[in-house]
Protein backbone atom coordinates (compact mmCIF):
# COMPACT_ATOMS: atom_id res chain seq x y z
CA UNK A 1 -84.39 -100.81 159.59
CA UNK A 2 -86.80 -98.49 157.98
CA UNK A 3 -85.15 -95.32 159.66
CA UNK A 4 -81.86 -96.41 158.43
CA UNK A 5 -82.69 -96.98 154.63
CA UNK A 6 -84.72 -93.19 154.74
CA UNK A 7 -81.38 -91.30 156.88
CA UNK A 8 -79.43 -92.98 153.74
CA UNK A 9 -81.10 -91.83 151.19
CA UNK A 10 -81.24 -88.74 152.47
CA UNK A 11 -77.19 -88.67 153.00
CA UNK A 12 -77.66 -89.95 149.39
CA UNK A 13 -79.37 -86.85 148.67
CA UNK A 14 -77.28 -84.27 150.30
CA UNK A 15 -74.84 -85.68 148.33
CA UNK A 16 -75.65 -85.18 144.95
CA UNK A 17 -77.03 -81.84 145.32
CA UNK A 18 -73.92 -81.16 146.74
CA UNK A 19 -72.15 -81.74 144.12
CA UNK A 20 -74.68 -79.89 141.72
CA UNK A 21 -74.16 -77.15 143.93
CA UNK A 22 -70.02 -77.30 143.56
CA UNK A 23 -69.70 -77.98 139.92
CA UNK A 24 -69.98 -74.83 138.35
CA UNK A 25 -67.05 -73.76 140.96
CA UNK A 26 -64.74 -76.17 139.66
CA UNK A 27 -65.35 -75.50 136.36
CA UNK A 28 -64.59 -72.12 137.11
CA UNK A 29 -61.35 -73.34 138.70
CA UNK A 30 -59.86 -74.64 135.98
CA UNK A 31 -61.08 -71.24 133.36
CA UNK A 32 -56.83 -70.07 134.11
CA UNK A 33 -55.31 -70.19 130.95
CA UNK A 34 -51.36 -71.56 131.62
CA UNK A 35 -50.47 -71.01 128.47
CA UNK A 36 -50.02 -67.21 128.77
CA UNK A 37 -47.05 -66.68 130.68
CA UNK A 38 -48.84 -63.56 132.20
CA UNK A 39 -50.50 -65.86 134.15
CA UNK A 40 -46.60 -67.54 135.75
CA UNK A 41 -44.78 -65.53 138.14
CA UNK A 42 -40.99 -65.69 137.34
CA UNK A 43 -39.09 -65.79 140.23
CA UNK A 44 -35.15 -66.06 140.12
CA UNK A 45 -32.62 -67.36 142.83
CA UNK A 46 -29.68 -66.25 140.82
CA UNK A 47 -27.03 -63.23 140.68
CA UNK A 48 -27.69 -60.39 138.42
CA UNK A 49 -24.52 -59.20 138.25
CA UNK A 50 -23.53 -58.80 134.18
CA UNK A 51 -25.97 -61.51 133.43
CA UNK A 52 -29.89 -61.60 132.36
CA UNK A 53 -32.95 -62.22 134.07
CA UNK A 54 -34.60 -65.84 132.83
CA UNK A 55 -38.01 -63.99 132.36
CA UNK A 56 -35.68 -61.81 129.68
CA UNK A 57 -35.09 -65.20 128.09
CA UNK A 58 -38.12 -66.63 128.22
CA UNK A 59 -39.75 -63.84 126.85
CA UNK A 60 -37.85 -62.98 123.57
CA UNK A 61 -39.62 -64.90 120.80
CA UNK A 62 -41.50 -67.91 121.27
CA UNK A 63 -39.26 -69.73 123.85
CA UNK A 64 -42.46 -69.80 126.38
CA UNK A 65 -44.25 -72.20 123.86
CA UNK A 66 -41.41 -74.11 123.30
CA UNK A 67 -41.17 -74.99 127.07
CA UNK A 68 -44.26 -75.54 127.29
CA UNK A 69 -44.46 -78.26 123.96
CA UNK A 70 -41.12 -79.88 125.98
CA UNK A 71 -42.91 -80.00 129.07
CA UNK A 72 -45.86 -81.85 127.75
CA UNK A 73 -43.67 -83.75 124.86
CA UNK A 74 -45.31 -82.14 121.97
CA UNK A 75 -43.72 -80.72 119.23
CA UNK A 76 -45.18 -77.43 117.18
């Protein structure tokens, strides 16, 4: 009995320091800012012929915040 309660509190242990140990890289995880469409690729399954390319869409004045307030039912 007593070697069970001391190998659980040392899995208890482990545990926590872990997670100490994994924090910081999951906060750094979630530093991308989606908001800049930079950070998107824009990728296009369509035909180019005497038509433009969505990114050229997206990109002319603020139509990237717009879908993103739409997206997230906001409104600016």
């Amino acid at each position: 009995m007593q070697n069970s309660n001391v190998t659980l509190r040392l899995m208890k242990q482990i545990f926590i320091h872990s997670l100490f140990l994994l924090s910081p890289v999951l906060l750094l995880a979630q530093a991308t800012d989606y908001n800049n469409l930079d950070n998107w690729e824009d990728i296009c399954y369509c035909s180019m012929n005497n038509s433009y390319h969505p990114a050229s869409i997206v990109n002319a004045d603020n139509n990237w915040q717009l879908l993103l307030a739409m997206k997230s039912g906001l409104t600016l």
